[in-house]
C-alpha atoms as a PDB file:
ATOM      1  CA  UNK A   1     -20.557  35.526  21.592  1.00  0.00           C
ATOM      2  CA  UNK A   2     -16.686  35.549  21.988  1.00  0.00           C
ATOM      3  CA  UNK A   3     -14.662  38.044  20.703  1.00  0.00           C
ATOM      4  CA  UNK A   4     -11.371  37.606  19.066  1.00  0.00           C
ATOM      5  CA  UNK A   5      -8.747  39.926  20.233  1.00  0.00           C
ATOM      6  CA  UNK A   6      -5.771  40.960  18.447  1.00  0.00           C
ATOM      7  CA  UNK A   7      -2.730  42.996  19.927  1.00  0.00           C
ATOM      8  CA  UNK A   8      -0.619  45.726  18.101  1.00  0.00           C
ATOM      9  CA  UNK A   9       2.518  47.075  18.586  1.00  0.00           C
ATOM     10  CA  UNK A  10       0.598  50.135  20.530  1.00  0.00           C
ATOM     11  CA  UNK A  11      -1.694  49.333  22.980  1.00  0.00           C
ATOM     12  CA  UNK A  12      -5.201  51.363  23.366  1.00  0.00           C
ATOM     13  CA  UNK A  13      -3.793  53.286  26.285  1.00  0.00           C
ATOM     14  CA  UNK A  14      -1.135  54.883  24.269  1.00  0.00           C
ATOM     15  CA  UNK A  15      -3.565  55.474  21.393  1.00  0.00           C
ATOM     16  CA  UNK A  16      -5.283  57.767  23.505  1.00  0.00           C
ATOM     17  CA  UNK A  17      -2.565  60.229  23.179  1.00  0.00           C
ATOM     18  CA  UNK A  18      -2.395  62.482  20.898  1.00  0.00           C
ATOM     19  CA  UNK A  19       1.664  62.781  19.708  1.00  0.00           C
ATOM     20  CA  UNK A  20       0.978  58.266  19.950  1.00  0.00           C
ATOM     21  CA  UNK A  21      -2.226  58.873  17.348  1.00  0.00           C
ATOM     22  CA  UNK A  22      -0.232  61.684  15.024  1.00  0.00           C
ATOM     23  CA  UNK A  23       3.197  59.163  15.490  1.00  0.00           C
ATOM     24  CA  UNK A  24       0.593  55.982  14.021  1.00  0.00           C
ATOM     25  CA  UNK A  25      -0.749  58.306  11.232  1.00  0.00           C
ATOM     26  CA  UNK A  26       2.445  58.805   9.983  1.00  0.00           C
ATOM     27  CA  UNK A  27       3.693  55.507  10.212  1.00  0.00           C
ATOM     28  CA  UNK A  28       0.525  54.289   8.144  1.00  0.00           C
ATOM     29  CA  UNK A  29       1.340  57.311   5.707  1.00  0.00           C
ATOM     30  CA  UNK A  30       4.915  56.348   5.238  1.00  0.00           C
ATOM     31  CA  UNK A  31       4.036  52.315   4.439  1.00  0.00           C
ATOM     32  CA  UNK A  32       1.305  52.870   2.209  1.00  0.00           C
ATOM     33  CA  UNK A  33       3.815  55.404   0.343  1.00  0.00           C
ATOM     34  CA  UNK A  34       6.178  52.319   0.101  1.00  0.00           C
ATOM     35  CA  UNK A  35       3.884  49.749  -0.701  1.00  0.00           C
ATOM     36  CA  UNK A  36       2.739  52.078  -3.690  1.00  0.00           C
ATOM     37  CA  UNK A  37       6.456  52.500  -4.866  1.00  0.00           C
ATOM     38  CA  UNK A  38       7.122  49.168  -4.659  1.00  0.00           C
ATOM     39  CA  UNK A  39       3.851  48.052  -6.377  1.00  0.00           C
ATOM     40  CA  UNK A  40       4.468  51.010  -9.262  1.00  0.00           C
ATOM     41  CA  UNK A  41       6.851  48.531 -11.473  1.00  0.00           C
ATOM     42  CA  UNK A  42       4.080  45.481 -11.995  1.00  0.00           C
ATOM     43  CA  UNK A  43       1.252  48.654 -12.907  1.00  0.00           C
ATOM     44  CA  UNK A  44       3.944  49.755 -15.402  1.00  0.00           C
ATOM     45  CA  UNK A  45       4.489  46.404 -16.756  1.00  0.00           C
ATOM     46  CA  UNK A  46       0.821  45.400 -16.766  1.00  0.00           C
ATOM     47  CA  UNK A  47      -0.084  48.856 -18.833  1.00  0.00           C
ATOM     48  CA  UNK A  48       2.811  48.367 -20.874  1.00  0.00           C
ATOM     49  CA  UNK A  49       1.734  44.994 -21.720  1.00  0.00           C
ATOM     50  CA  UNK A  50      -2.006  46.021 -22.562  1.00  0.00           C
ATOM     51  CA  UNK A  51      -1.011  48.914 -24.971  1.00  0.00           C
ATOM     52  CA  UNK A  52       0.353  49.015 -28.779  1.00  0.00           C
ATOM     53  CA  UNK A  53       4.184  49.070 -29.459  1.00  0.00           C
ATOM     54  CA  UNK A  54       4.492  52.602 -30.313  1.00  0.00           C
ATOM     55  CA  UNK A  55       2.017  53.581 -27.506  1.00  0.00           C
ATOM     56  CA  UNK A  56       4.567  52.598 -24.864  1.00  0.00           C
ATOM     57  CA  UNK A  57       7.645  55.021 -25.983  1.00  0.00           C
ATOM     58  CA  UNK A  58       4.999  58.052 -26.364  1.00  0.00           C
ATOM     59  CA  UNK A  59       5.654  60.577 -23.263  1.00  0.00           C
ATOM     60  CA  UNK A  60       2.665  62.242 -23.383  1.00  0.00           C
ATOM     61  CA  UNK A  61       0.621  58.517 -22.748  1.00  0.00           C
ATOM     62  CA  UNK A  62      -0.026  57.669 -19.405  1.00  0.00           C
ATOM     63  CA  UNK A  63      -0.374  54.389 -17.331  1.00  0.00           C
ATOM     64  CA  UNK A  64      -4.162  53.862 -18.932  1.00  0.00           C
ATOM     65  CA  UNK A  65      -3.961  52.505 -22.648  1.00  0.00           C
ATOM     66  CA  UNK A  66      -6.329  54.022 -25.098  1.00  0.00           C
ATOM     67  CA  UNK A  67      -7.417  50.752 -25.763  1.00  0.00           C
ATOM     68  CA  UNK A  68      -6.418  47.368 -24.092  1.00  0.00           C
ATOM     69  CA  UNK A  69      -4.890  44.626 -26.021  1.00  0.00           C
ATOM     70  CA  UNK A  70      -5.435  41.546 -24.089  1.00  0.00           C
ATOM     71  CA  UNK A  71      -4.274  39.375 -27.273  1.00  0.00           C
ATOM     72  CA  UNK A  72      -1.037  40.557 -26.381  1.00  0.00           C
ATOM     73  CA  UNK A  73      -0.641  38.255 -23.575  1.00  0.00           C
ATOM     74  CA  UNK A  74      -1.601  35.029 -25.784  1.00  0.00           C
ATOM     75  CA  UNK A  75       0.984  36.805 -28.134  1.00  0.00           C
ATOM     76  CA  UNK A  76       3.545  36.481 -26.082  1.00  0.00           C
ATOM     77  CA  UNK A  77       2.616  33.455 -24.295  1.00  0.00           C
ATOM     78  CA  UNK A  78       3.427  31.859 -27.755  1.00  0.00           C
ATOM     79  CA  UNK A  79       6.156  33.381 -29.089  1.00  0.00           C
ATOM     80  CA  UNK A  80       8.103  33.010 -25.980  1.00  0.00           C
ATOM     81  CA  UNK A  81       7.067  29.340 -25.138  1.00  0.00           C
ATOM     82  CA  UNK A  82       6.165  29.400 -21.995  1.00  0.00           C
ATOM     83  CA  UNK A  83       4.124  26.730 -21.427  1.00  0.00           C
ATOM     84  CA  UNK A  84       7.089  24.759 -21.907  1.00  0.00           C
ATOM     85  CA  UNK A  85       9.848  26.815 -20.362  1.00  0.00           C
ATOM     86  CA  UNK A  86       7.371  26.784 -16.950  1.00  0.00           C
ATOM     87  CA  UNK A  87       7.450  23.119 -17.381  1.00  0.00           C
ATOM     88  CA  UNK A  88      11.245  23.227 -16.930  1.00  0.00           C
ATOM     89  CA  UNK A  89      11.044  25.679 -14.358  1.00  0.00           C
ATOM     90  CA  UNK A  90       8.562  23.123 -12.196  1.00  0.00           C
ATOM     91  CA  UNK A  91      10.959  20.204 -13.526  1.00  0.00           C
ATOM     92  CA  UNK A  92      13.896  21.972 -11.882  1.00  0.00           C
ATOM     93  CA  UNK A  93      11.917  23.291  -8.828  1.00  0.00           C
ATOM     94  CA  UNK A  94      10.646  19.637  -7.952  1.00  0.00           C
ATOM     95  CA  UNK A  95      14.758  18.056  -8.079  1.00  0.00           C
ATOM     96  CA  UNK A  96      16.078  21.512  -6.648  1.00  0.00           C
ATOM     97  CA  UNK A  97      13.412  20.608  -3.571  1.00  0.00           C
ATOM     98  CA  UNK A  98      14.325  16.922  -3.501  1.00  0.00           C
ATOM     99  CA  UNK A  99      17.903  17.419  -3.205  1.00  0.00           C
ATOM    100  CA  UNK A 100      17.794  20.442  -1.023  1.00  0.00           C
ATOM    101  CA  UNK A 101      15.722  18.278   1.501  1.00  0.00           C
ATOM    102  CA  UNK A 102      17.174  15.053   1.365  1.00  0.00           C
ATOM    103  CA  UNK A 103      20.490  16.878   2.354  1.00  0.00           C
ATOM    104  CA  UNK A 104      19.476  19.982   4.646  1.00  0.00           C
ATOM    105  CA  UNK A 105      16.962  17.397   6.782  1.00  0.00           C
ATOM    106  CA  UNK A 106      19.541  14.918   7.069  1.00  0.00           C
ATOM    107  CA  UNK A 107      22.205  17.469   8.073  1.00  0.00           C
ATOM    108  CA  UNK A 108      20.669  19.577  10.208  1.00  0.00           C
ATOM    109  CA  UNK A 109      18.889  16.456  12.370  1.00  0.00           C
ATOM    110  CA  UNK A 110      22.311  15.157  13.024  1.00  0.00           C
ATOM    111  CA  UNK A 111      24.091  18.173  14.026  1.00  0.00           C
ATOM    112  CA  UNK A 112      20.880  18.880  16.297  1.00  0.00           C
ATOM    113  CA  UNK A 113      19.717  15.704  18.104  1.00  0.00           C
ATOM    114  CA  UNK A 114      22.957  13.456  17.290  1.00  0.00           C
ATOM    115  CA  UNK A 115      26.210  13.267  19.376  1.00  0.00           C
ATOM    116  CA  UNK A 116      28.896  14.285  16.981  1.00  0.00           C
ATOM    117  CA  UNK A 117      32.116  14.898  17.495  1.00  0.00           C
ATOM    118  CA  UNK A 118      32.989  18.563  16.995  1.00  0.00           C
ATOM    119  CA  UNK A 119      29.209  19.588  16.111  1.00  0.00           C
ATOM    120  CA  UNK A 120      29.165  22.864  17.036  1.00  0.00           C
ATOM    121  CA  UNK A 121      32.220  23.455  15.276  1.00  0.00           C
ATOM    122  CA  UNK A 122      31.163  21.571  12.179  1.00  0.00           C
ATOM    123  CA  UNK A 123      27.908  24.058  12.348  1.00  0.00           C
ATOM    124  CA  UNK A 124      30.223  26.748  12.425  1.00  0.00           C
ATOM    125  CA  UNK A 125      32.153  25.882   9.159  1.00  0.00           C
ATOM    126  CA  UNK A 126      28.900  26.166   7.568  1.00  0.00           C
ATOM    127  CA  UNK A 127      27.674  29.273   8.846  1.00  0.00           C
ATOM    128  CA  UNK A 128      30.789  30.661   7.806  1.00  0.00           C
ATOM    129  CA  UNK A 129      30.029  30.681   4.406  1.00  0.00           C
ATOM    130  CA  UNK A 130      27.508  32.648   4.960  1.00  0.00           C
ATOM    131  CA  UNK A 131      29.899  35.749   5.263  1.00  0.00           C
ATOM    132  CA  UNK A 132      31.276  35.096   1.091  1.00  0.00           C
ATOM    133  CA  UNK A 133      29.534  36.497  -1.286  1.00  0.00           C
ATOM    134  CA  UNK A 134      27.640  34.239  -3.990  1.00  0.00           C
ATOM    135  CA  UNK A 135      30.373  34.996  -7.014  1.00  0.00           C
ATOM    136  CA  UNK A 136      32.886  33.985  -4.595  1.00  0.00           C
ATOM    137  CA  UNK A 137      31.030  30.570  -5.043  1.00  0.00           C
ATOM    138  CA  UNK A 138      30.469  30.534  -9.013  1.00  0.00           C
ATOM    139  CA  UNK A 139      34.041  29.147 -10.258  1.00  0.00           C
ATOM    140  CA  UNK A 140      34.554  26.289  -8.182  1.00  0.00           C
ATOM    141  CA  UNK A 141      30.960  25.457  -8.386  1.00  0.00           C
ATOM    142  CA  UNK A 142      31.250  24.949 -12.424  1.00  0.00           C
ATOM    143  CA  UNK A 143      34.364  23.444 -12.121  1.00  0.00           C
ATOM    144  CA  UNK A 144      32.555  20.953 -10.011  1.00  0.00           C
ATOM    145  CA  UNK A 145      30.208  20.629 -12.656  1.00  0.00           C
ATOM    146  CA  UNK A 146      32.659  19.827 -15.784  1.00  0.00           C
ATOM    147  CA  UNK A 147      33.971  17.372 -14.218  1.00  0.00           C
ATOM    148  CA  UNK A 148      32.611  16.017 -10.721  1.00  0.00           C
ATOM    149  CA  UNK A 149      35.484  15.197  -8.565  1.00  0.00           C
ATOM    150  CA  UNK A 150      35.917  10.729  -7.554  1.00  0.00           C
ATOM    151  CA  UNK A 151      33.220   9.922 -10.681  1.00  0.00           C
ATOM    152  CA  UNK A 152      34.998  12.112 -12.977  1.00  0.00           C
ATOM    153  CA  UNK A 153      31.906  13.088 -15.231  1.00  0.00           C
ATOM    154  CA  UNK A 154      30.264  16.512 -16.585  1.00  0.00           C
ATOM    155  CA  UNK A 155      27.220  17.363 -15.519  1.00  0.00           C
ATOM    156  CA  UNK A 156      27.491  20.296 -18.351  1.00  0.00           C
ATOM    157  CA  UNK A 157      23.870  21.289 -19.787  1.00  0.00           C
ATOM    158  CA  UNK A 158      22.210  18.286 -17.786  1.00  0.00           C
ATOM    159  CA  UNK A 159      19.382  18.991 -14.863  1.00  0.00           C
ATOM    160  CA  UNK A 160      21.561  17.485 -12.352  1.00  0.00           C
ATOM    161  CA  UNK A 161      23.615  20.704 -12.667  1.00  0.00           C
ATOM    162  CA  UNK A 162      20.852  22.420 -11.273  1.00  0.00           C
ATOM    163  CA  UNK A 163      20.152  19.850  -8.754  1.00  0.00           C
ATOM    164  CA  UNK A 164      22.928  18.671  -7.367  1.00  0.00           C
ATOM    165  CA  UNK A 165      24.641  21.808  -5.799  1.00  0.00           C
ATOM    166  CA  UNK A 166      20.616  22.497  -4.424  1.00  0.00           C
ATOM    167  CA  UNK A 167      21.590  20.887  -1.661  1.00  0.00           C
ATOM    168  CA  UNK A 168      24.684  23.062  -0.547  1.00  0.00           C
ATOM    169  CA  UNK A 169      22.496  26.048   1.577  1.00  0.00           C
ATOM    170  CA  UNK A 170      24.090  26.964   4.283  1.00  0.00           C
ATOM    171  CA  UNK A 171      21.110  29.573   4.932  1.00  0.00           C
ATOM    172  CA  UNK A 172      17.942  26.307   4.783  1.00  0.00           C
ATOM    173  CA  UNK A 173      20.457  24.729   7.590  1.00  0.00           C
ATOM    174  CA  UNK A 174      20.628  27.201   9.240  1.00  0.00           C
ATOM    175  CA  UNK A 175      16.713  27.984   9.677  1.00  0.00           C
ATOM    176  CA  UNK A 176      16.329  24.283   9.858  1.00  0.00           C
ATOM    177  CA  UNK A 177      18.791  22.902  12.648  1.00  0.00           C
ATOM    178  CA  UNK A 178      17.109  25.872  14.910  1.00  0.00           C
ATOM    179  CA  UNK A 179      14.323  24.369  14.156  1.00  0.00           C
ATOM    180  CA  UNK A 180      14.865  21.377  15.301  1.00  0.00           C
ATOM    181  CA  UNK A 181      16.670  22.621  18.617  1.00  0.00           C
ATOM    182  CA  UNK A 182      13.529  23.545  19.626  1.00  0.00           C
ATOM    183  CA  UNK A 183      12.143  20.420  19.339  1.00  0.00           C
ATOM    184  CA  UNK A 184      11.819  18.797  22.947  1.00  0.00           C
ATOM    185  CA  UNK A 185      13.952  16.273  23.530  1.00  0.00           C
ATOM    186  CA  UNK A 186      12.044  14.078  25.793  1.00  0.00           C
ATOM    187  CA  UNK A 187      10.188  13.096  22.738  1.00  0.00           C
ATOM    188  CA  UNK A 188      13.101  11.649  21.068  1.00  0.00           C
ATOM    189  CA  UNK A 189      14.324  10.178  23.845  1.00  0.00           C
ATOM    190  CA  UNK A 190      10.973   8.293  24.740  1.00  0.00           C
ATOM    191  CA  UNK A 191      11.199   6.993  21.077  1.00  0.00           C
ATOM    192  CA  UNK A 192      14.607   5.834  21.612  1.00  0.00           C
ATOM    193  CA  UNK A 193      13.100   4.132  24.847  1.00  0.00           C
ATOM    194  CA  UNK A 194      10.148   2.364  22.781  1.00  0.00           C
ATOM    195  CA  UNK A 195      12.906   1.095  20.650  1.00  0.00           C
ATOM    196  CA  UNK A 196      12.915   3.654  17.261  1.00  0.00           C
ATOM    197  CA  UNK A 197      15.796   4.057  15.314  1.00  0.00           C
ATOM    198  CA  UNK A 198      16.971   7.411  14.204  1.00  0.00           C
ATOM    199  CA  UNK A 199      15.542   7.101  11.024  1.00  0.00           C
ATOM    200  CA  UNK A 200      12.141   6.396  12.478  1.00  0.00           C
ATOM    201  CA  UNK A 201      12.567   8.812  14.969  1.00  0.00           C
ATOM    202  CA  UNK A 202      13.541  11.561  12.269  1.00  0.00           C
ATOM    203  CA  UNK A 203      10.325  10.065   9.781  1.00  0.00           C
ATOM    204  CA  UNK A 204       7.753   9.775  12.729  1.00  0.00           C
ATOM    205  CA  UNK A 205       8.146  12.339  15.162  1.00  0.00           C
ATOM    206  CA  UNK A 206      10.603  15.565  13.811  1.00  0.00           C
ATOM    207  CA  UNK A 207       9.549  15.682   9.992  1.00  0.00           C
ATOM    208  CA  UNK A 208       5.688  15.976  10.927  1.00  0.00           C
ATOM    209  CA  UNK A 209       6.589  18.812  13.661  1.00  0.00           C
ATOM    210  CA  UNK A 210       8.788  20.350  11.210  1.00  0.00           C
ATOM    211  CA  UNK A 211       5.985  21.149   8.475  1.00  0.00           C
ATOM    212  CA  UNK A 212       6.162  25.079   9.092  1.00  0.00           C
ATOM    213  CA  UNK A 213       9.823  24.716   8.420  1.00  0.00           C
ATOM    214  CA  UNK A 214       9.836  22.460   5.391  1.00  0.00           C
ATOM    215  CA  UNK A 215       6.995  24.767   3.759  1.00  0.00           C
ATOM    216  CA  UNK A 216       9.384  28.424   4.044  1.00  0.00           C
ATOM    217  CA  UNK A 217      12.079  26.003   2.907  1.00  0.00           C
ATOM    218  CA  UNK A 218       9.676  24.689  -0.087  1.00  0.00           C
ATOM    219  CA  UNK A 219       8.629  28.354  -0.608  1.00  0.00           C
ATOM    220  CA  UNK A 220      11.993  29.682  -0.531  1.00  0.00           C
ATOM    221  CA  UNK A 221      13.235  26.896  -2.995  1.00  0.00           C
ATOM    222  CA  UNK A 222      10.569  27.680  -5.660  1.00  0.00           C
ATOM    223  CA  UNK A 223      10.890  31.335  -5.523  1.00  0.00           C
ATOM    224  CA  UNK A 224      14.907  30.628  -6.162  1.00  0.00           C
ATOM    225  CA  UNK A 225      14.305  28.193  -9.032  1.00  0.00           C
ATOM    226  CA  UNK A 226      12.037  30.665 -10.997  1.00  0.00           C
ATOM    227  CA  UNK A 227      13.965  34.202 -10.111  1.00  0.00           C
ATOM    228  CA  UNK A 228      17.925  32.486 -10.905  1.00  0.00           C
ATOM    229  CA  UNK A 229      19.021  33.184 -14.242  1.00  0.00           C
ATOM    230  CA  UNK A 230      22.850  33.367 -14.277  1.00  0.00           C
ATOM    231  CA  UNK A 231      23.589  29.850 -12.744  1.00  0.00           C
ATOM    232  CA  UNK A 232      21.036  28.285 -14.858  1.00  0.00           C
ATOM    233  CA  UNK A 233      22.466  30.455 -17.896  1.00  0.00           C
ATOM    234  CA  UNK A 234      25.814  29.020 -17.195  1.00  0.00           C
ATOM    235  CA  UNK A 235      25.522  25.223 -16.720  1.00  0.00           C
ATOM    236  CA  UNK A 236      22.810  24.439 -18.966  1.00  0.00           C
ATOM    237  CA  UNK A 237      22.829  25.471 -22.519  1.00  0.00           C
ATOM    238  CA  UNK A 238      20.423  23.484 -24.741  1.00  0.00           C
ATOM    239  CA  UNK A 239      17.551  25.797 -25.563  1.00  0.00           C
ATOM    240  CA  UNK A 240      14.556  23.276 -24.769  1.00  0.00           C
ATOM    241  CA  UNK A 241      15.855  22.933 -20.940  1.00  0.00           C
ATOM    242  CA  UNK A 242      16.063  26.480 -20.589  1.00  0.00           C
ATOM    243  CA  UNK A 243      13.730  27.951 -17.143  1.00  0.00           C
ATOM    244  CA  UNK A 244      10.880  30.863 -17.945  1.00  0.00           C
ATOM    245  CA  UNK A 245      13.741  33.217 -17.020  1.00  0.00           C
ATOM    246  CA  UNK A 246      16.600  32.628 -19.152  1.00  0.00           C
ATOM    247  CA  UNK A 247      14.126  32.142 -22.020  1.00  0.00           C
ATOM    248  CA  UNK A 248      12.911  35.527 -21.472  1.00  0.00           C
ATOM    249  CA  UNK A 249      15.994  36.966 -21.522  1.00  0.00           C
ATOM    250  CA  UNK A 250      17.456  35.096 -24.337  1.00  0.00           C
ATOM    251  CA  UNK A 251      14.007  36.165 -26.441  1.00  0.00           C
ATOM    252  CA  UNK A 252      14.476  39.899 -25.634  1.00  0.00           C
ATOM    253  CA  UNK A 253      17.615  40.543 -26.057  1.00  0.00           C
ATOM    254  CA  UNK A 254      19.874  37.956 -27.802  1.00  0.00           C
ATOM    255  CA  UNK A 255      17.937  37.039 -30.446  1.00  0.00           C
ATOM    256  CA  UNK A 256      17.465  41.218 -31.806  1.00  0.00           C
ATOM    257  CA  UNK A 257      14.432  42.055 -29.592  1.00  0.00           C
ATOM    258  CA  UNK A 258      12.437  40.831 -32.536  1.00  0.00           C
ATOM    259  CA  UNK A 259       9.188  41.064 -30.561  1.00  0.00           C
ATOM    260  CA  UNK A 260       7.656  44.017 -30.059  1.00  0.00           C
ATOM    261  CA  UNK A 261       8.050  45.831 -26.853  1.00  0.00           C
ATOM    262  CA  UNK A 262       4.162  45.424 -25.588  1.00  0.00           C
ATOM    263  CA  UNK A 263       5.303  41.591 -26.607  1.00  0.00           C
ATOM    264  CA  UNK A 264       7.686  41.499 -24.898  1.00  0.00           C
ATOM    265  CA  UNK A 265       6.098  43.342 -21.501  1.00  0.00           C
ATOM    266  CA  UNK A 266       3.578  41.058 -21.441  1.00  0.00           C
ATOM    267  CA  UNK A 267       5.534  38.090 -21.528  1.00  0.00           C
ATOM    268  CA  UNK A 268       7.495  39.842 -18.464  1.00  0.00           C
ATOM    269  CA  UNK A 269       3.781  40.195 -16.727  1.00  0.00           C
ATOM    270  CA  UNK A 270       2.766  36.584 -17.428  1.00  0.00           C
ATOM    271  CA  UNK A 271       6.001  35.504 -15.471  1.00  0.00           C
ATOM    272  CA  UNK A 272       5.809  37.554 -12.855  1.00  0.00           C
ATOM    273  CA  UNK A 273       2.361  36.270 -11.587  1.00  0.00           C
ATOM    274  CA  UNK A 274       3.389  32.242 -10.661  1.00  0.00           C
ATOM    275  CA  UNK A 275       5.723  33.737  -8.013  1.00  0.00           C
ATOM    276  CA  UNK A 276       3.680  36.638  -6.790  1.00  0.00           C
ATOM    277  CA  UNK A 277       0.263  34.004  -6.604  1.00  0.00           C
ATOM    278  CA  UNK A 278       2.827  31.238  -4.440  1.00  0.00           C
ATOM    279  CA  UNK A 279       3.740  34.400  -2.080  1.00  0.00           C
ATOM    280  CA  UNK A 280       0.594  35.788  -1.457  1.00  0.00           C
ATOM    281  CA  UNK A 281      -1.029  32.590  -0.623  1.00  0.00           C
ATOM    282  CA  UNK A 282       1.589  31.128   1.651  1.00  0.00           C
ATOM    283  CA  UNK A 283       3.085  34.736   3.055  1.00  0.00           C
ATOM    284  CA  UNK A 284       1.544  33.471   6.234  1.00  0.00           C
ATOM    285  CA  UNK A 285       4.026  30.497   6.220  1.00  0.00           C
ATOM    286  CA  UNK A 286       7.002  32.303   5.419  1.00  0.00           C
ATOM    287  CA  UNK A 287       6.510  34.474   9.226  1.00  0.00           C
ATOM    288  CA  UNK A 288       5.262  31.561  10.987  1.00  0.00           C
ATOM    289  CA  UNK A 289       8.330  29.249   9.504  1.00  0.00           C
ATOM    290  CA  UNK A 290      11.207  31.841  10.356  1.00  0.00           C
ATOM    291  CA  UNK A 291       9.833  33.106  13.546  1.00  0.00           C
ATOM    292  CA  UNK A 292       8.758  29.805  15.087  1.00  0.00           C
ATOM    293  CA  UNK A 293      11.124  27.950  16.492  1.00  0.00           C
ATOM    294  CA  UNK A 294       9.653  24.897  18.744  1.00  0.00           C
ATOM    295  CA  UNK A 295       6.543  23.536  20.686  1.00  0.00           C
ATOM    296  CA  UNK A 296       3.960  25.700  22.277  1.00  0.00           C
ATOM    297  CA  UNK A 297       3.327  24.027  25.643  1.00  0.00           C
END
């Protein structure tokens, strides 16, 4: 029977110490008192959600409702729409990920594997605007978008206002083209040998190596498309293409509050799980995506 070993940052000598044991314990404490601060906001929003309007602003109530209300959530799944305003969130995530792809692969292969002139500096440009903030970003960008510079058309309230500028991330290249460095390149060269064109060297041989990449990327791009509100609030207007958050904020607040605060909780709860379900399952990808970064021989 073989035994599968796994190695920690500690190794069983050092355990055997005592101040190495205490240090541990205390490490362990200090996490688990983290991971319970951070995970105190969705318990607050989940017993908010199962309790009665009035039940939520009483001080003397704590985190356990007196009764749950589990219509609540079919409440606010109605009132707030968002069966369809998840629609538009996949609609945008599915052209945000097309774009971002079709431009990022593309990119980063030929500033990796193909001889430009001035590459590195080229890369360089791009990592530079890393350093501005995203505001810096937000003026040209709509200008851009009212009126798209050679074609001269407005993209104003349209998906491709969302889609389009998907493909500006300086950050995916980044993690991409270091990908692809570590690539080998005797196996693009023996392609090149047999005859393959870039295209079909890029298609056959990098894209299928590059699947931990392309899934943080994917990840990434779908937690992005269903936490932005403020771009999305700015270029598109029309209330039946807005995303799960603007319509949630649009509901709450804009509108008078009108629902209820347990309404309006457990609307807040029912978005918060698509995104917390796609990072639990894939969490695994995200660490293995970042930190790998070429062939094991």
């Amino acid at each position: 029977m073989s035994a599968t070993l796994s190695r920690g940052i500690i190794s069983p000598f050092e355990k055997k110490k005592a101040s190495v044991r205490i240090l541990y314990a205390v490490m362990y404490l200090v996490t688990a008192i983290l991971a319970l601060a951070m995970f105190y906001p969705f318990v607050w929003v989940l017993s908010g959600a199962l309790k009665e309007a009035k039940e939520i602003y009483d001080v003397t109530s704590g985190l356990i409702p007196d009764q749950a209300r589990w219509g609540n959530f079919l409440t606010a799944w109605n009132a707030y729409e968002l069966g369809r305003t998840m629609l538009n969130t996949l609609w945008v995530f599915a052209g945000f990920l097309v774009s971002k792809l079709l431009v990022i692969v593309l990119a980063a292969y030929a500033l990796a594997h193909l001889a430009l002139p001035a590459r590195k500096f080229i890369f360089m440009i791009f990592l530079s605007t890393l350093l501005l903030p995203t505001v810096a970003y937000l003026v040209p960008s709509f200008l851009a978008i009212m009126n798209v510079p050679i074609f001269n058309v407005s993209l104003y309230d349209s998906w491709w206002a969302l889609w389009i500028p998907a493909g500006a991330d300086s950050f995916a290249l980044l993690l991409l083209k270091n990908f692809f460095d570590g690539i080998p390149r005797d196996l693009m060269e023996a392609a090149r040998i047999d005859g393959a064109s870039e295209v079909r060297t890029l298609t056959r041989i990098i894209l299928p190596l590059s699947k931990p990449i392309i899934a943080v990327l994917s990840i990434f791009a779908f937690l992005g498309v269903w936490n932005d509100f403020f771009w999305t609030r700015l270029v598109v207007t029309s209330p039946e293409k807005w995303t799960v958050s603007v319509s949630l904020w649009y509901r709450s607040a804009v509108v008078g509050a009108t629902q209820p605060a347990n309404i309006q909780l457990a609307a807040m709860f029912l978005a918060i799980i698509p995104p917390m379900i796609v990072f639990l399952l894939f969490q695994k990808h995200i660490t293995q995506g970042v930190t790998f970064s070429g062939l094991k021989g």
